[in-house]
PDB file of N, CA and C in Angstrom:
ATOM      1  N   UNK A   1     -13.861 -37.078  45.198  1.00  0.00           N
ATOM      2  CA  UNK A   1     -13.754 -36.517  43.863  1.00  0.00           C
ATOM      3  C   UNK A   1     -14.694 -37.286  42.942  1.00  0.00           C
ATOM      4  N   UNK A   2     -15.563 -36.673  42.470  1.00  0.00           N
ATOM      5  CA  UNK A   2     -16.248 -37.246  41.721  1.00  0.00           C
ATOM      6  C   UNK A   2     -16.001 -37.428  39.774  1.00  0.00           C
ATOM      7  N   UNK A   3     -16.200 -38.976  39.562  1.00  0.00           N
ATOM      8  CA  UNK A   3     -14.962 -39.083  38.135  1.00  0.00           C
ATOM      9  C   UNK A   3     -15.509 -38.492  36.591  1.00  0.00           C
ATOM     10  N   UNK A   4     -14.510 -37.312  36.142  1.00  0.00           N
ATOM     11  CA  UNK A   4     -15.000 -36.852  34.921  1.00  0.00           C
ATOM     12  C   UNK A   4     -15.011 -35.329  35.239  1.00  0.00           C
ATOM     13  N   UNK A   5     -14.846 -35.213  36.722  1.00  0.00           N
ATOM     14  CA  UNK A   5     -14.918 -33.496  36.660  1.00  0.00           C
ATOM     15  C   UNK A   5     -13.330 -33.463  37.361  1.00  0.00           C
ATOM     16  N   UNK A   6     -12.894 -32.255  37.536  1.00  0.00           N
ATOM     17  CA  UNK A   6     -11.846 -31.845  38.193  1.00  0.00           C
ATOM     18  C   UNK A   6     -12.148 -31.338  39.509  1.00  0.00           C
ATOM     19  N   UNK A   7     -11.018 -31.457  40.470  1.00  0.00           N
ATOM     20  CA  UNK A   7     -11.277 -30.885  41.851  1.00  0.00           C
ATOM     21  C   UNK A   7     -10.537 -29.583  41.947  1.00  0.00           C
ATOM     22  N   UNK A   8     -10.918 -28.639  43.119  1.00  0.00           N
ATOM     23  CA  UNK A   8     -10.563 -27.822  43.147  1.00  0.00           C
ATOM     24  C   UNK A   8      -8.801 -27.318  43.202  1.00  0.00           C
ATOM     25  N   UNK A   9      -8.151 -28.959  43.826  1.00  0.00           N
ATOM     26  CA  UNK A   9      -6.777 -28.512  43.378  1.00  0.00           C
ATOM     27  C   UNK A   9      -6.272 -28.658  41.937  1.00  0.00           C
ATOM     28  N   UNK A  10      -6.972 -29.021  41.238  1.00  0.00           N
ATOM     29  CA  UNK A  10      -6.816 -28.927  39.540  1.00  0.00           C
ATOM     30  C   UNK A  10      -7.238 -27.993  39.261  1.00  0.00           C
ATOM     31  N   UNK A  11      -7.904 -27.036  39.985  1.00  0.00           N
ATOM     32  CA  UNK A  11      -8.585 -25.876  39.295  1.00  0.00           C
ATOM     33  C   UNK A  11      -7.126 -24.582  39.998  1.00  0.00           C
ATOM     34  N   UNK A  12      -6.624 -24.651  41.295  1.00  0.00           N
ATOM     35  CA  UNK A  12      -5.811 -24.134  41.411  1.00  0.00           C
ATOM     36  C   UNK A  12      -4.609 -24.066  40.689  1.00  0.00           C
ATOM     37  N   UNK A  13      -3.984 -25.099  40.257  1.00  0.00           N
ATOM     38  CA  UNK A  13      -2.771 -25.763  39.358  1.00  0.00           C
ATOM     39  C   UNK A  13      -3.291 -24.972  38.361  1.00  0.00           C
ATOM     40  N   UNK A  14      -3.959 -24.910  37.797  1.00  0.00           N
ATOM     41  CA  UNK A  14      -4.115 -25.019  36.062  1.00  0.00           C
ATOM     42  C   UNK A  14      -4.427 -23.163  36.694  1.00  0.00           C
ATOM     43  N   UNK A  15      -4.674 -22.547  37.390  1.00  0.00           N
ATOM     44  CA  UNK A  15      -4.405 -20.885  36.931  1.00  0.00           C
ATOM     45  C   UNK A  15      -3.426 -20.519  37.508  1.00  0.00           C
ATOM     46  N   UNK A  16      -2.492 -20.025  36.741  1.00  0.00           N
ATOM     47  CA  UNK A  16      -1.120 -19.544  37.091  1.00  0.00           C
ATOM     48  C   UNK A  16      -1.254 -17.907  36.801  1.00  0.00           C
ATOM     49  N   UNK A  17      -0.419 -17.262  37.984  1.00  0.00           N
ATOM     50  CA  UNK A  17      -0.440 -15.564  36.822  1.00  0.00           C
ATOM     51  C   UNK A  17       0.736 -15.190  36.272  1.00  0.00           C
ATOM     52  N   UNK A  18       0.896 -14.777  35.298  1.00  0.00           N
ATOM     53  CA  UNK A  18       1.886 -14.283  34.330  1.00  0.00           C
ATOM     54  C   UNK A  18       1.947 -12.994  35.192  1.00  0.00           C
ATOM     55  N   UNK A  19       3.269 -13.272  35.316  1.00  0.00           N
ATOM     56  CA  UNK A  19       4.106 -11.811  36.017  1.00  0.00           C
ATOM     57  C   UNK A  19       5.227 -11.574  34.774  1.00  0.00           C
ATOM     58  N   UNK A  20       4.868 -10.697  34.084  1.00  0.00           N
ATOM     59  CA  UNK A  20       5.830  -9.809  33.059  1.00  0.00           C
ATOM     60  C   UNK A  20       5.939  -8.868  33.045  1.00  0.00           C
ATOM     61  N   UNK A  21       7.256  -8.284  32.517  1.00  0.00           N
ATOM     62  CA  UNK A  21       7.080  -6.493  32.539  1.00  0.00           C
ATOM     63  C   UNK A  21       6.352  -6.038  31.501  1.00  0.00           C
ATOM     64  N   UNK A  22       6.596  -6.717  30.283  1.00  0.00           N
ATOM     65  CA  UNK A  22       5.859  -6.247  29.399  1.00  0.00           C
ATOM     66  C   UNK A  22       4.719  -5.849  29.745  1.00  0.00           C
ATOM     67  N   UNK A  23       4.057  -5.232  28.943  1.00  0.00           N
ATOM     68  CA  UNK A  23       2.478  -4.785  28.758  1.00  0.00           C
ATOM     69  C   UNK A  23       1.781  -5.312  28.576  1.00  0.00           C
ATOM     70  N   UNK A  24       0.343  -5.709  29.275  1.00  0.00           N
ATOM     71  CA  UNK A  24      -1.132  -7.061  28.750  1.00  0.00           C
ATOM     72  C   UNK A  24      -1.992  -5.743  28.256  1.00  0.00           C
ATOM     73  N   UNK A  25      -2.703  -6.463  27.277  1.00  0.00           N
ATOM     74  CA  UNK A  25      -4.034  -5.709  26.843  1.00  0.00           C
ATOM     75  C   UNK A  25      -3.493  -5.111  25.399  1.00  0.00           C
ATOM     76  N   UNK A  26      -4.082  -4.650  25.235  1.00  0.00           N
ATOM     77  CA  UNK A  26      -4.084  -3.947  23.718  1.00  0.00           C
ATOM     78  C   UNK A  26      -3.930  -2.298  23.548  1.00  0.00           C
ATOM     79  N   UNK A  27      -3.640  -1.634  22.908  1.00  0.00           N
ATOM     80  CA  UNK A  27      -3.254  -0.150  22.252  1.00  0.00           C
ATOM     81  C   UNK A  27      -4.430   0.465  22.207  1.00  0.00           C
ATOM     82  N   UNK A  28      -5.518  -0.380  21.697  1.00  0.00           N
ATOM     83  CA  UNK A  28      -6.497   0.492  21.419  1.00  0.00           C
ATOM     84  C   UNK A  28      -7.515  -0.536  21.825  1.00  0.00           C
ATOM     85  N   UNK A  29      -8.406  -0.220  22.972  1.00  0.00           N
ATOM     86  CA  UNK A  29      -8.895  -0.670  23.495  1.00  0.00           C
ATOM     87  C   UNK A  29     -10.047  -1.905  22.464  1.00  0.00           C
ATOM     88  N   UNK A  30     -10.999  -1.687  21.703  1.00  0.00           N
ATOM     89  CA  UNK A  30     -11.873  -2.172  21.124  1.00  0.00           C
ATOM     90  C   UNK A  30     -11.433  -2.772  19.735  1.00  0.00           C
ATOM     91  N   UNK A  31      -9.727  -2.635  19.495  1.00  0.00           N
ATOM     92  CA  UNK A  31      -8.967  -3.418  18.522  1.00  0.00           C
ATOM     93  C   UNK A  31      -8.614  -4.445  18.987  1.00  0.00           C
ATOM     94  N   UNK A  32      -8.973  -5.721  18.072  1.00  0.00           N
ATOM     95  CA  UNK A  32      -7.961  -7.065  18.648  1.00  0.00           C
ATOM     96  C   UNK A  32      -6.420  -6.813  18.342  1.00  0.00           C
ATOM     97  N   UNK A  33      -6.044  -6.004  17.281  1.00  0.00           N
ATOM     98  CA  UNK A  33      -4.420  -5.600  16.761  1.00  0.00           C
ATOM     99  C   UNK A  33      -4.302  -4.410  17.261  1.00  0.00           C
ATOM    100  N   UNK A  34      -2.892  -3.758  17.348  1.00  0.00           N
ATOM    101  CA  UNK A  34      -1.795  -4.267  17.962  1.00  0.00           C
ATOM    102  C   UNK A  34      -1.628  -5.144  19.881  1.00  0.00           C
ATOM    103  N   UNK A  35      -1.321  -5.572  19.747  1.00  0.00           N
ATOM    104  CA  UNK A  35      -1.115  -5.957  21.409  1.00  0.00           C
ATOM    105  C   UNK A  35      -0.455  -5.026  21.941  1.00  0.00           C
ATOM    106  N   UNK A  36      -0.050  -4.671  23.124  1.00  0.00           N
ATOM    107  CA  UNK A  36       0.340  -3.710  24.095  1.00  0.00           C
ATOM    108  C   UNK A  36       1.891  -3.712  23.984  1.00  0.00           C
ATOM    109  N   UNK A  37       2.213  -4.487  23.636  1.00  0.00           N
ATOM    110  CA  UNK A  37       3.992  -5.121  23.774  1.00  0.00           C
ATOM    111  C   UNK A  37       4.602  -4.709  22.367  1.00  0.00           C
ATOM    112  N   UNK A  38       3.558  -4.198  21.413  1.00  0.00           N
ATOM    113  CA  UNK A  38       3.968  -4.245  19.565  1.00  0.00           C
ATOM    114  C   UNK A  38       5.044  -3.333  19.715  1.00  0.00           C
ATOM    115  N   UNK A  39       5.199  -1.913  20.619  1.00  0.00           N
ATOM    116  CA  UNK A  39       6.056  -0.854  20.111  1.00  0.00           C
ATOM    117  C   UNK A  39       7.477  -1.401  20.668  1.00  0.00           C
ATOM    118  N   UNK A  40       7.304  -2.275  21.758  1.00  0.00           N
ATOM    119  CA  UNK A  40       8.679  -2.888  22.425  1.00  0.00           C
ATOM    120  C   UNK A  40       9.327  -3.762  21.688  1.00  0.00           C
ATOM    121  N   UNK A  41       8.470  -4.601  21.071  1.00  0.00           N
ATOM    122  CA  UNK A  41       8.721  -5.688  19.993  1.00  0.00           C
ATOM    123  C   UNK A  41       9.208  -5.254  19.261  1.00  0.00           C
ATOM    124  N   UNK A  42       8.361  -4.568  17.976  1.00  0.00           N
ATOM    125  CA  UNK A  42       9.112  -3.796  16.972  1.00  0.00           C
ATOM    126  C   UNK A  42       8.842  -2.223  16.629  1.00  0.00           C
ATOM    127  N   UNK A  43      10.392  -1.759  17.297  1.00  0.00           N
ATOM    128  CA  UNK A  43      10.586  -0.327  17.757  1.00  0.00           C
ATOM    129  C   UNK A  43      11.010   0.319  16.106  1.00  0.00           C
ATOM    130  N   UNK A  44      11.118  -0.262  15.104  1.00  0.00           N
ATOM    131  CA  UNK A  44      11.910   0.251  13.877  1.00  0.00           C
ATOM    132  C   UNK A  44      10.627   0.210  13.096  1.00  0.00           C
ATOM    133  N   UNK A  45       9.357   0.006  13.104  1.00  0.00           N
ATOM    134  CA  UNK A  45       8.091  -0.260  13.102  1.00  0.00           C
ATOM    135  C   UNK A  45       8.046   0.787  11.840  1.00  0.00           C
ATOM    136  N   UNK A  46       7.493   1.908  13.016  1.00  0.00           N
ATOM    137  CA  UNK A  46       7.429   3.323  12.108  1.00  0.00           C
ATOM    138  C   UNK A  46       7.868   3.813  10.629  1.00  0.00           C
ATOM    139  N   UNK A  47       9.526   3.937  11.470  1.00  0.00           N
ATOM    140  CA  UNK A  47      10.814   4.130  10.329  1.00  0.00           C
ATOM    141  C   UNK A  47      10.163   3.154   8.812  1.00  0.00           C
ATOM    142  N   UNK A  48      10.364   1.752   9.382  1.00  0.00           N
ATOM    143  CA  UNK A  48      10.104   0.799   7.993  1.00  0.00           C
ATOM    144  C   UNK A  48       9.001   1.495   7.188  1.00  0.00           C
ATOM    145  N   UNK A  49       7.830   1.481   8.228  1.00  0.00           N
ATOM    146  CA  UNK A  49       6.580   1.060   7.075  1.00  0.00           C
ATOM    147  C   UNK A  49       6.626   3.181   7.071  1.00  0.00           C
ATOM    148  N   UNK A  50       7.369   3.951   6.885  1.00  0.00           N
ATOM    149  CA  UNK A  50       7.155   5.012   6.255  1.00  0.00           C
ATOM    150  C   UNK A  50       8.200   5.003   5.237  1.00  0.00           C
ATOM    151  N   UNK A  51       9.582   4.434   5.368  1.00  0.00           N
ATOM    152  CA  UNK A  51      10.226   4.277   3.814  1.00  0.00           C
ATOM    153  C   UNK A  51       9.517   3.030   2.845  1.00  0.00           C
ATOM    154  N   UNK A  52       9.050   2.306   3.262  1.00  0.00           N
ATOM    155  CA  UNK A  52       7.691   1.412   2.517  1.00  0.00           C
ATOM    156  C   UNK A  52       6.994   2.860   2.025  1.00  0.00           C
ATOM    157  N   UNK A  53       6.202   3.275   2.314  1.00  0.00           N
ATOM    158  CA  UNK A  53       5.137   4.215   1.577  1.00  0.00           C
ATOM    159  C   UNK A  53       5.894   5.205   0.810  1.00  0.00           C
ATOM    160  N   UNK A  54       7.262   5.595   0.717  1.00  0.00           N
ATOM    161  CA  UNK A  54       7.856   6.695   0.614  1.00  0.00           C
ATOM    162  C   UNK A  54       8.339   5.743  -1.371  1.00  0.00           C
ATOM    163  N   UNK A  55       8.593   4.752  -1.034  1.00  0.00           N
ATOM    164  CA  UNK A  55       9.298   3.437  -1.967  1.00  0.00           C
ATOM    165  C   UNK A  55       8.476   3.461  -2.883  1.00  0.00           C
ATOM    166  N   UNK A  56       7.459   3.200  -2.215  1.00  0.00           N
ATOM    167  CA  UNK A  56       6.271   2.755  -3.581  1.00  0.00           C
ATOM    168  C   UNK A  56       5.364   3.940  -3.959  1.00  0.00           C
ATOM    169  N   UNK A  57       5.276   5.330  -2.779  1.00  0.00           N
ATOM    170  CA  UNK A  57       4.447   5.893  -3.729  1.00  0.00           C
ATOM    171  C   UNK A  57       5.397   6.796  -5.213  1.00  0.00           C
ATOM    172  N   UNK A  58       6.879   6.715  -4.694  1.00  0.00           N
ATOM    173  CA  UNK A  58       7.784   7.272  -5.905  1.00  0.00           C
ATOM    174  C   UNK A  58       7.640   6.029  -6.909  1.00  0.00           C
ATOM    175  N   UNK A  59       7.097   4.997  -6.668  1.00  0.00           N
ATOM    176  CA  UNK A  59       7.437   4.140  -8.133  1.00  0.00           C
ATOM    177  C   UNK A  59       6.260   4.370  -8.316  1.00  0.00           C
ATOM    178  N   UNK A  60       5.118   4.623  -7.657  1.00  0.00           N
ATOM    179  CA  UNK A  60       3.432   4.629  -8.597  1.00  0.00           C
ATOM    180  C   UNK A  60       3.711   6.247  -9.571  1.00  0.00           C
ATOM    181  N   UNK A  61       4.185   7.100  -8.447  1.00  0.00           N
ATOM    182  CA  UNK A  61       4.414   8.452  -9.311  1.00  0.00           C
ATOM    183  C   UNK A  61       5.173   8.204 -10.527  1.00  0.00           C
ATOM    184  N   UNK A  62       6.103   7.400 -10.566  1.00  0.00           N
ATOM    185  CA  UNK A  62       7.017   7.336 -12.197  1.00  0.00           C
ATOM    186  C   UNK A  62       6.226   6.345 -12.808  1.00  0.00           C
ATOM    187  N   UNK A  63       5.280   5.769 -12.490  1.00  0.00           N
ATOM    188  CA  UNK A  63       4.607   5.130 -13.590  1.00  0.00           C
ATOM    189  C   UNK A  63       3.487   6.151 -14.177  1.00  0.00           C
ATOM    190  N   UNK A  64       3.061   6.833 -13.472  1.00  0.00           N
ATOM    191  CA  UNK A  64       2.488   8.413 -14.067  1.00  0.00           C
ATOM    192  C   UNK A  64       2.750   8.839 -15.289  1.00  0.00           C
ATOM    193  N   UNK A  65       4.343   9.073 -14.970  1.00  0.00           N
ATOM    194  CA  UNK A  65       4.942  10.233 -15.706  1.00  0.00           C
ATOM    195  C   UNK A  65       4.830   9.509 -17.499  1.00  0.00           C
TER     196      UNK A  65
END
């Protein structure tokens, strides 16, 4: 072993594979956001961020009026 580099059983050790069910990779391929796992994570996602838009565009409309 020569000193300052690693040997090949350090190179074995150090890659492990992740066995998950979840999903690897991303939603949309050429996006770094969402990850593949976002809709499992957070399934109430949707619901929220459409009573969010529903919330605020009735308070921008009464500032209209």
């Amino acid at each position: 072993m020569n000193k300052g580099f690693a040997d090949n059983n350090y190179k074995s050790l150090k890659t492990k594979k992740i066995s998950s069910n979840e999903p690897q990779g991303r939603l949309i391929s050429w996006s770094p956001w969402p990850p593949a796992n976002f809709q499992t994570r957070y399934p109430a996602f949707p619901f929220v961020l459409t009573v969010l838009i529903i919330v605020i565009g009735q308070w921008y409309f009464s500032l209209l009026k």
